[in-house]
C-alpha atoms as a PDB file:
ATOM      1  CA  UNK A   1      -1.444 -13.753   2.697  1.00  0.00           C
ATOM      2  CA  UNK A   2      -0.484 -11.510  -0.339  1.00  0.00           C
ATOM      3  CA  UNK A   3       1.859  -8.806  -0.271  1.00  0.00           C
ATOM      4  CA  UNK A   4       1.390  -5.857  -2.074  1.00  0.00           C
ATOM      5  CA  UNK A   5       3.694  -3.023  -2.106  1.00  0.00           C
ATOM      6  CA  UNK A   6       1.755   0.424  -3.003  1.00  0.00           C
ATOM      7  CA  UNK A   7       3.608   3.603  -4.593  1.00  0.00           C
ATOM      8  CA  UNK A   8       1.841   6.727  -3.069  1.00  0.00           C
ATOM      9  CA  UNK A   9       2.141  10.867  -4.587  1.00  0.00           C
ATOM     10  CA  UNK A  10       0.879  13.267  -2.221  1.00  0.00           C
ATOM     11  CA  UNK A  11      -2.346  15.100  -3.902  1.00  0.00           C
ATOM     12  CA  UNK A  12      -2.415  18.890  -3.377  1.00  0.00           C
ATOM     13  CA  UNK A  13      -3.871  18.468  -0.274  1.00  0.00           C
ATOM     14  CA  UNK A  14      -1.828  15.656   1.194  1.00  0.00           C
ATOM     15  CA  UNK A  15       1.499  18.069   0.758  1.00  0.00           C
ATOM     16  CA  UNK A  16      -0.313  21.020   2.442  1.00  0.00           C
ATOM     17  CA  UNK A  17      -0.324  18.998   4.879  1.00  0.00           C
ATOM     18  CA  UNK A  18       2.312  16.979   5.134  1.00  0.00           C
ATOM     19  CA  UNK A  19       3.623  18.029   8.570  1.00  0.00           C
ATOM     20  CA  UNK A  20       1.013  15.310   9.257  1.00  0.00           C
ATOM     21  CA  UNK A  21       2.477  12.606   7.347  1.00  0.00           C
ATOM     22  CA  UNK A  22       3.738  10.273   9.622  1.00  0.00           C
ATOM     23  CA  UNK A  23       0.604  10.201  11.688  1.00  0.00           C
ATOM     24  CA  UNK A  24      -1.410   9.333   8.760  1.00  0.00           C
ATOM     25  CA  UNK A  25       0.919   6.387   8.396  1.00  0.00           C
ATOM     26  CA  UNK A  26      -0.151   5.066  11.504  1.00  0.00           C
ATOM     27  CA  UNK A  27      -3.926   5.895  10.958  1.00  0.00           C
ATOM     28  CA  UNK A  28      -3.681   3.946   7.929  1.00  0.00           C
ATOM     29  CA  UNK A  29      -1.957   0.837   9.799  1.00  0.00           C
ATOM     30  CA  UNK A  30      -5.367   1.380  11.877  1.00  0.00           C
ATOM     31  CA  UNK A  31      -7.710   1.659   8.785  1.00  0.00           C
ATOM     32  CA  UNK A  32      -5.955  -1.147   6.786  1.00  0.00           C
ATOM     33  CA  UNK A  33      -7.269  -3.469  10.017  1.00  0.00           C
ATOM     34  CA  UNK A  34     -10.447  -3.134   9.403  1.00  0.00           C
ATOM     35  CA  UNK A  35     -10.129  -4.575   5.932  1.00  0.00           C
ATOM     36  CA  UNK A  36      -7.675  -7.391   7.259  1.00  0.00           C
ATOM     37  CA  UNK A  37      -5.053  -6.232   6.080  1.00  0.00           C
ATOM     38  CA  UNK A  38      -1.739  -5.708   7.989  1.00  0.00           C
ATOM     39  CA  UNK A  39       0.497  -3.061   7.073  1.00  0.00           C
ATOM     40  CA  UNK A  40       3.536  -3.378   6.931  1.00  0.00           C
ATOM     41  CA  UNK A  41       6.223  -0.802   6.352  1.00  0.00           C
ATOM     42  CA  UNK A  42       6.326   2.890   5.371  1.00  0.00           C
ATOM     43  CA  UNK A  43       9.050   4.556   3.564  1.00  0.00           C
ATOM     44  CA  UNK A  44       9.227   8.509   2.255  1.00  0.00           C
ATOM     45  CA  UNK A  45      11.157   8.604  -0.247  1.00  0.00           C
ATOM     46  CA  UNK A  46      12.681  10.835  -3.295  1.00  0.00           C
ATOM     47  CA  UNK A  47      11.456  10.710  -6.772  1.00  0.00           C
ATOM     48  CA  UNK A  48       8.344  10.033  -8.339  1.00  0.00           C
ATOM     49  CA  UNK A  49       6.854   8.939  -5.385  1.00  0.00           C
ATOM     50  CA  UNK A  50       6.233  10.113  -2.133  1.00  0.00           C
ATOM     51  CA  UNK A  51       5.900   7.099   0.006  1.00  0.00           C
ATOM     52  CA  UNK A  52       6.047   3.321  -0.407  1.00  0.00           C
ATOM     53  CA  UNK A  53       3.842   0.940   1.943  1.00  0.00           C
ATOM     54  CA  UNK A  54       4.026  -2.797   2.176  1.00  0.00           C
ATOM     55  CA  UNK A  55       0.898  -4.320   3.173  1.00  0.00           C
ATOM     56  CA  UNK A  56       0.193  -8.070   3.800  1.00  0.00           C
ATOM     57  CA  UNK A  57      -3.597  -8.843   2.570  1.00  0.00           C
ATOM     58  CA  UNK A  58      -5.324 -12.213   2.287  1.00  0.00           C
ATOM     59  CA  UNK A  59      -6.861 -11.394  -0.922  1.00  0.00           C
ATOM     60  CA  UNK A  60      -7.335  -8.706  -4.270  1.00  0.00           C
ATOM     61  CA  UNK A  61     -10.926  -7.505  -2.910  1.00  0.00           C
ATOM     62  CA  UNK A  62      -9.824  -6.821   0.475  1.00  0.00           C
ATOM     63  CA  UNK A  63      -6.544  -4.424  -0.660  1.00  0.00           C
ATOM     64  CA  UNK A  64      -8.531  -2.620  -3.504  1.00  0.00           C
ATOM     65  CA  UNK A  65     -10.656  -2.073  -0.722  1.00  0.00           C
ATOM     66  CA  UNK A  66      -8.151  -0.115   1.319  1.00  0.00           C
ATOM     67  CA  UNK A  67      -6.983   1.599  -1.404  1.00  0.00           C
ATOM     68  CA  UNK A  68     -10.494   2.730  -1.925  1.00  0.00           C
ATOM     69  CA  UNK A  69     -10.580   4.002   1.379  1.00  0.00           C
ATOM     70  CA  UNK A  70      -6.960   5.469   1.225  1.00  0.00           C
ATOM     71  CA  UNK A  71      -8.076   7.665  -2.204  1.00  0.00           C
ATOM     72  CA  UNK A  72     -10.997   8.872  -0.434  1.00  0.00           C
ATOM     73  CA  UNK A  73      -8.821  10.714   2.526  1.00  0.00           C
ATOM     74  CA  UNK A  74      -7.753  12.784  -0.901  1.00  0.00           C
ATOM     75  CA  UNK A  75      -4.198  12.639   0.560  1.00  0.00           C
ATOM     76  CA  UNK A  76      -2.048  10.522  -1.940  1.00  0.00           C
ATOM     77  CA  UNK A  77      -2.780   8.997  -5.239  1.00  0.00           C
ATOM     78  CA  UNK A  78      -1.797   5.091  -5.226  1.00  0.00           C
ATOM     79  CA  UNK A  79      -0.863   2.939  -7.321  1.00  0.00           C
ATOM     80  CA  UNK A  80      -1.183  -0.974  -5.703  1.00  0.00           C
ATOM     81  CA  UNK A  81       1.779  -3.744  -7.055  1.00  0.00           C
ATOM     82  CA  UNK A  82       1.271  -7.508  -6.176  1.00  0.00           C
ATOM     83  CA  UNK A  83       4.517  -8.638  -5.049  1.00  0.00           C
ATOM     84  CA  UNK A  84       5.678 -12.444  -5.507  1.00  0.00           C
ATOM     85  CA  UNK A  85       8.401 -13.627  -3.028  1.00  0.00           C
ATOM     86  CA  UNK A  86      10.861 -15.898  -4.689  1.00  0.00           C
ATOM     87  CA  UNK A  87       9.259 -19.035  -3.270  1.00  0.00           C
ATOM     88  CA  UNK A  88       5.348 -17.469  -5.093  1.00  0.00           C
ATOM     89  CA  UNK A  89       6.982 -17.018  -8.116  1.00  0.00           C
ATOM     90  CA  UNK A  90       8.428 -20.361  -8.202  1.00  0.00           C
ATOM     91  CA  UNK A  91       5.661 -21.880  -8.167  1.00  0.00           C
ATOM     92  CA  UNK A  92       4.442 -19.554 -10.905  1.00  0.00           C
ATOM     93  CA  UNK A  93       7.607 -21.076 -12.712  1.00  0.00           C
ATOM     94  CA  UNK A  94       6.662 -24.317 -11.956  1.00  0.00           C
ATOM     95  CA  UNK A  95       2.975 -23.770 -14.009  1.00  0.00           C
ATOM     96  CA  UNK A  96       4.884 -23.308 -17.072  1.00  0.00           C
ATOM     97  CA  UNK A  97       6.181 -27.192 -17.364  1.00  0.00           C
END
């Protein structure tokens, strides 16, 4: 599995609503299933984001689908990061001998 951690800004409508924020947290730990992905952790958070998920995935496809499916709520602009652990990017080192 891949991690990916995704930085999220509420869209105009996500924030007029956003007394419903934490309960589209968990329908998106319900959603992200379906595409085999696990989520993680949520965090809201100040600055130029709104909220920062991890999300374990097994591959690219099956997170850009998910965030495909999280842009089309119309709740948060995303922006997706593949995150290397420090054993991954070891062995990203390693390639470079």
């Amino acid at each position: 599995m891949s991690t990916y951690i995704v930085l999220s800004s509420f869209t105009d409508q996500g924030i007029r609503t956003v007394k419903d924020t934490t309960k589209r947290a968990d329908a998106v730990k319900e959603l992200a299933k379906k595409f085999g992905v696990t989520a993680k952790e949520f965090y809201w958070t100040l600055g130029s984001y709104d909220v920062v998920a991890i999300f374990d995935a097994p591959d690219d496809a099956s997170m850009t689908a998910l965030g495909l499916a999280l842009a089309a709520g119309g709740n948060v602009r995303t922006q997706t990061l593949r995150a290397f652990s420090r054993q991954e990017m070891n062995g990203v080192l390693a390639k470079l001998a």
